[in-house]
Protein backbone atom coordinates (compact mmCIF):
# COMPACT_ATOMS: atom_id res chain seq x y z
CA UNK A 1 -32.58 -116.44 138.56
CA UNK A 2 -29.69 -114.85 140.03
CA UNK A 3 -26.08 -115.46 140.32
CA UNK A 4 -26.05 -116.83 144.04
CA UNK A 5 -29.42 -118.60 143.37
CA UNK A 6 -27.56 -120.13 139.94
CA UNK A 7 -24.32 -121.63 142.35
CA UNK A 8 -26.91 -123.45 144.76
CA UNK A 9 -28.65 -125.32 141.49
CA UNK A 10 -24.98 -126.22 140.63
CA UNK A 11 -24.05 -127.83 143.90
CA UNK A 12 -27.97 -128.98 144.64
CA UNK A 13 -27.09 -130.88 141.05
CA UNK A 14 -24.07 -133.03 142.35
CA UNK A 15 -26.07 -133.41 145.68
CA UNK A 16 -28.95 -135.07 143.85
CA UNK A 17 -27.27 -136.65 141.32
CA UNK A 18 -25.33 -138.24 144.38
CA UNK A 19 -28.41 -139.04 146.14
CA UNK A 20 -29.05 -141.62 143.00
CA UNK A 21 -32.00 -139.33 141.88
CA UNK A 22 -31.83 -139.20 137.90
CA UNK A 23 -32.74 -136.19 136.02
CA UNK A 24 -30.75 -134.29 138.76
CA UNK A 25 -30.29 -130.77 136.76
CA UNK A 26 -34.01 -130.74 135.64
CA UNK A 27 -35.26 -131.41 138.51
CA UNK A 28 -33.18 -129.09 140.23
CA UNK A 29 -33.83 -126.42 138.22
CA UNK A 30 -37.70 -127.42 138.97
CA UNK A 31 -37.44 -127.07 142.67
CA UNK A 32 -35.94 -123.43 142.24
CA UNK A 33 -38.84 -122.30 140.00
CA UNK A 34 -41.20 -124.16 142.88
CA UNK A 35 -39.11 -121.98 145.89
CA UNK A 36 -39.41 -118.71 143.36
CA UNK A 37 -42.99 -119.15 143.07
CA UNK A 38 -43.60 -119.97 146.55
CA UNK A 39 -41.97 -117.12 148.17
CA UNK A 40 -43.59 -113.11 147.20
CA UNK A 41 -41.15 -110.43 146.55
CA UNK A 42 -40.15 -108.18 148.88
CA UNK A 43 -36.81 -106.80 150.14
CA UNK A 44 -35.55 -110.26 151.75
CA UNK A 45 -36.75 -112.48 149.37
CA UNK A 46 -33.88 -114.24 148.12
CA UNK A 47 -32.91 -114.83 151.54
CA UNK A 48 -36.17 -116.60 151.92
CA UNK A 49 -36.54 -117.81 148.47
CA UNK A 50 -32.60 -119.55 149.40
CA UNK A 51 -33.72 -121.30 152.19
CA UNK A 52 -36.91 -123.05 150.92
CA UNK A 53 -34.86 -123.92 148.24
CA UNK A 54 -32.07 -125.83 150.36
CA UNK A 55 -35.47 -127.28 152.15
CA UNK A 56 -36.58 -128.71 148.99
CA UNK A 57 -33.41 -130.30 147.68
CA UNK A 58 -33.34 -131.81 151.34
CA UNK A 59 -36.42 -133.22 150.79
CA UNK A 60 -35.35 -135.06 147.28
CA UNK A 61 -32.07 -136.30 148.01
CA UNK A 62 -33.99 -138.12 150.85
CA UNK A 63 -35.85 -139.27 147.57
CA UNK A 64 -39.26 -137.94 148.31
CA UNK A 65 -41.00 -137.43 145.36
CA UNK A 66 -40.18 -134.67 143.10
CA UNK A 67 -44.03 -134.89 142.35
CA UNK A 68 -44.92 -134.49 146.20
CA UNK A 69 -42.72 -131.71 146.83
CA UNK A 70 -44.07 -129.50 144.26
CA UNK A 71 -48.09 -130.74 145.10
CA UNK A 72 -48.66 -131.80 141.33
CA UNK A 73 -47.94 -133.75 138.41
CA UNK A 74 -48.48 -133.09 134.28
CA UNK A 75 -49.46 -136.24 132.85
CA UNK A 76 -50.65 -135.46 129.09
CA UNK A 77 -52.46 -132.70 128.59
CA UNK A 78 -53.85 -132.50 132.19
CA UNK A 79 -52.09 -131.14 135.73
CA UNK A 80 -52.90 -133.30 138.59
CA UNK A 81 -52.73 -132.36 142.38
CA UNK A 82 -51.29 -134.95 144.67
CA UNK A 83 -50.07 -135.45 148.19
CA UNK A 84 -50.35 -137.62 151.32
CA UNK A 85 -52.34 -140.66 150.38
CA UNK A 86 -52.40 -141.15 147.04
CA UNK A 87 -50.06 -143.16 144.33
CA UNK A 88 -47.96 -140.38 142.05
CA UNK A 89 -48.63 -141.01 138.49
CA UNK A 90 -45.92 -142.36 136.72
CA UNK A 91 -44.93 -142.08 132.91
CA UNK A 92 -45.46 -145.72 132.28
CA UNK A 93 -49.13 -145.55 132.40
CA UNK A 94 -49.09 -143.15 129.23
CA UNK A 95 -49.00 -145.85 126.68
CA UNK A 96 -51.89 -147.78 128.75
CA UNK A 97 -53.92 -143.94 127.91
CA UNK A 98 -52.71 -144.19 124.46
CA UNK A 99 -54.30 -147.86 123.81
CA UNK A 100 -57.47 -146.85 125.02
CA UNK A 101 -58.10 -143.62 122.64
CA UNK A 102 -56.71 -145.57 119.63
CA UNK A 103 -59.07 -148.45 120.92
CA UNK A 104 -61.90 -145.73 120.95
CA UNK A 105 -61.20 -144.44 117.68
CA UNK A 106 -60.76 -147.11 115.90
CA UNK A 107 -63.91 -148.93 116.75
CA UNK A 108 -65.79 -145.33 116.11
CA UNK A 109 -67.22 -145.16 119.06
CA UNK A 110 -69.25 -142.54 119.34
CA UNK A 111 -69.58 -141.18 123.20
CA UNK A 112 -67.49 -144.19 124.72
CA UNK A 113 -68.57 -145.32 128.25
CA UNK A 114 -65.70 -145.97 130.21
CA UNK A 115 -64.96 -147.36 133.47
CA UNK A 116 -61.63 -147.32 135.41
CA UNK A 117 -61.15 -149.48 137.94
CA UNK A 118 -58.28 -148.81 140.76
CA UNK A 119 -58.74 -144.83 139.73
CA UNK A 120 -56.59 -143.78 142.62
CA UNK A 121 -55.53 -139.98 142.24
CA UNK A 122 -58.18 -140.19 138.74
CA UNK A 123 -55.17 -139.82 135.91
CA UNK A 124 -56.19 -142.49 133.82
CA UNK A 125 -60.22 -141.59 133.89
CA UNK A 126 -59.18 -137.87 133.69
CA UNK A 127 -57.09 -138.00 130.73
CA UNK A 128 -59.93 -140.66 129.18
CA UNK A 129 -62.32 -137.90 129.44
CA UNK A 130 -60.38 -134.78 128.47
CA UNK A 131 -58.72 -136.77 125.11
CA UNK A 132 -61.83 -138.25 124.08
CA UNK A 133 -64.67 -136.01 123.08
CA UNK A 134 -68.54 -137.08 124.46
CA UNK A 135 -67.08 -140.10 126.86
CA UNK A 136 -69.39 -140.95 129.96
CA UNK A 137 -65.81 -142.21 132.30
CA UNK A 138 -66.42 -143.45 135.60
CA UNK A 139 -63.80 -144.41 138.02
CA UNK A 140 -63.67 -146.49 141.02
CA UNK A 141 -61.57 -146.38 144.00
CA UNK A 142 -61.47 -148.29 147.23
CA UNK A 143 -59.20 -145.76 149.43
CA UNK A 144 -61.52 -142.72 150.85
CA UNK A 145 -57.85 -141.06 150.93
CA UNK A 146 -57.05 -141.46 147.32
CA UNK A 147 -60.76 -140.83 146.47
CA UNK A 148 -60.64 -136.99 148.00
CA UNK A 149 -57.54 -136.60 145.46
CA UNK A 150 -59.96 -138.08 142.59
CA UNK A 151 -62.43 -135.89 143.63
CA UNK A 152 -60.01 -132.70 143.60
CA UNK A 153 -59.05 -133.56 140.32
CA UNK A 154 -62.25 -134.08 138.72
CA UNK A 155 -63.35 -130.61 140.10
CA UNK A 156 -60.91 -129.50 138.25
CA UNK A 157 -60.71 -130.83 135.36
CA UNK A 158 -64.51 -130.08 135.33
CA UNK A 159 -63.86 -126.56 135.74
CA UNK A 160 -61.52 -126.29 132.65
CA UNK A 161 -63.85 -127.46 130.84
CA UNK A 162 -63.39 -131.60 130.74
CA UNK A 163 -67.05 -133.55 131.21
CA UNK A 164 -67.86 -134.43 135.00
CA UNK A 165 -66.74 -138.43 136.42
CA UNK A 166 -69.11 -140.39 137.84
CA UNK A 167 -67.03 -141.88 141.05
CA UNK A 168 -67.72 -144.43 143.07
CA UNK A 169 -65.81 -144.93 146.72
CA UNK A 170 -66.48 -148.77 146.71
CA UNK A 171 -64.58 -152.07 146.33
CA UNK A 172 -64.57 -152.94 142.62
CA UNK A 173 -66.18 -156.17 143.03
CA UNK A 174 -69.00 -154.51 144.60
CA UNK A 175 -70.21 -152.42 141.66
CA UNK A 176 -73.69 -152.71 141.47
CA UNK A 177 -75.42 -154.82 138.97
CA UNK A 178 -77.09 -152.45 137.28
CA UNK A 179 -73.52 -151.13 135.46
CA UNK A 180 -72.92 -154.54 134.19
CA UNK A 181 -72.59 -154.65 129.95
CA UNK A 182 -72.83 -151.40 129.96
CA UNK A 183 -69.32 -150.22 129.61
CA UNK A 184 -67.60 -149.98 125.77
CA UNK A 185 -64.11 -150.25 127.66
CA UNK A 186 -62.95 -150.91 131.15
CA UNK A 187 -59.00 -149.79 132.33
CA UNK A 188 -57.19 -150.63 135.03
CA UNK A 189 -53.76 -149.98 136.71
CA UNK A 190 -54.32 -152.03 139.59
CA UNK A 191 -51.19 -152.83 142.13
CA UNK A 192 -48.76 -155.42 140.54
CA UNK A 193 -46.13 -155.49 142.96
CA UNK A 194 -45.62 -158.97 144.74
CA UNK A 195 -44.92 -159.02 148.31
CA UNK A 196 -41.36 -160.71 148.39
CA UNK A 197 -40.61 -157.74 145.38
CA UNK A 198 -40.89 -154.25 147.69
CA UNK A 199 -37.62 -154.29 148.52
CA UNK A 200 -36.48 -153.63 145.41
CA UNK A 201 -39.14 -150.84 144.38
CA UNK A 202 -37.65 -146.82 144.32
CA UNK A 203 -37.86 -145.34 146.91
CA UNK A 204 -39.75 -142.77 145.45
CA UNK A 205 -42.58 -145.53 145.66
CA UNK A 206 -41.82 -148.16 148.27
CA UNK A 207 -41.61 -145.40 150.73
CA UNK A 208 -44.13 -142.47 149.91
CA UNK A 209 -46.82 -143.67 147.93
CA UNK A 210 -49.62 -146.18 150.24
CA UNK A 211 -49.05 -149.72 150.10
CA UNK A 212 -52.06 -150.86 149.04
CA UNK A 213 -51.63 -148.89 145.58
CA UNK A 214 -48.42 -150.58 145.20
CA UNK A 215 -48.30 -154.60 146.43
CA UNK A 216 -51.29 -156.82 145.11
CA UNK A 217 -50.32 -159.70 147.31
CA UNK A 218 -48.05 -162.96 146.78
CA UNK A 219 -47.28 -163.06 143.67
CA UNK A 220 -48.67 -159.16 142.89
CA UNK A 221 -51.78 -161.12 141.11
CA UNK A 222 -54.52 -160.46 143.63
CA UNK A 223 -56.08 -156.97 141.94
CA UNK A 224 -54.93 -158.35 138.35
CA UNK A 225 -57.00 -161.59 138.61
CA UNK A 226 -60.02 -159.21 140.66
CA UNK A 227 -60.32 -156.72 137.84
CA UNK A 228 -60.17 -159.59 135.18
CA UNK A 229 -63.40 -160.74 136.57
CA UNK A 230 -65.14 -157.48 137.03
CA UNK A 231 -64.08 -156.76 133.78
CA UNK A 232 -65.83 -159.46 132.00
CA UNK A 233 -68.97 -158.62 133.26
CA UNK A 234 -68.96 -154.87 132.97
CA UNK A 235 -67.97 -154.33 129.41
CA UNK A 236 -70.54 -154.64 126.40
């Protein structure tokens, strides 16, 4: 990095940090690797490689997504794409991951059928099937939006190496019949946020990821008490 490029990551620090974003160095630091990367070299490249970097810090101190700006997001030991459409994963669903391959494992099951329901951008499923070995993970999604990010991610993952999802663009209380008791475990994230509550979500979320991945009605309930029905019928 060079000397001039060092002096904007010092001032784009105070500018995000003022901006109320946290992390503000680190992230920083992250949108001059993304402006590096994005720009080839050639005789006026730092010029260029300056200027998409002001861009981006623009960008965050408006608070859009640090995830959005750079088009993906490392959750685990997978890298997601994401963008227009689709909720950004966020660190709190890592311990809901967790409880379902120490679930797995310590029942022994052997090639675990798993269903999640409310996949949105496929991180849950995704990391399901890349942690645990033989799993048969499907993962259902209402949007058609969010579902073309599912699908982009499960290609892939697939391509790395990580078995296939089954996906199914439906609502989840229309699964058919067929997948009922069938399923060894069934995860959701559904939305959880109650209508009167927005207001008070980041703005990272309240204003960038859809609203129907974020409120689940009055009292935020609506998807919970939906996926605790499905739920009872689909799992073994």
């Amino acid at each position: 990095m060079t000397v001039a490029l060092e002096e904007l990551v010092r001032q784009a620090v105070v500018r995000l940090d003022e901006a109320g974003v946290a992390n503000a160095e680190a992230e920083a630091r992250s949108i001059a690797d993304a402006a590096m990367a994005a720009v080839p070299s050639f005789e006026d490249g730092e010029t260029v490689i300056t200027a998409q970097f002001v861009e981006l810090v623009r960008r965050r101190s408006a608070r859009v997504p640090l995830e959005r700006i750079l088009g993906s997001v490392r959750f685990r030991g997978i890298e997601l794409v994401v963008g227009e459409g689709v909720f950004v994963p966020q660190p709190e669903t890592e311990p809901v991951v967790e409880w379902c391959v120490q679930a797995m494992r310590r029942e022994h099951v052997a090639s675990p059928r798993v269903i999640d329901l409310c996949t949105g951008s496929g991180v849950i499923a995704l990391t399901l099937a890349h942690e645990l070995a033989d799993a048969d993970v499907h993962a259902v999604e209402l949007d058609p939006q969010a579902m073309a990010w599912a699908q982009k991610n499960a290609d892939r993952c697939a391509a790395a190496g990580d078995r296939p999802l089954v996906l199914h663009l439906t609502d989840i209380d229309r699964l058919p019949p067929e997948l009922d008791g069938t399923f060894d475990l069934v995860v959701s994230n559904p939305p959880y946020v109650a209508e009167h509550e927005i207001a008070g979500v980041h703005p990272e979320v309240r204003d960038h990821d859809p609203r129907l991945a974020i409120v689940g009605g009055a009292d935020g309930l609506d998807l919970v008490r939906t996926v605790e029905r499905v739920s009872s019928r689909l799992v073994k």
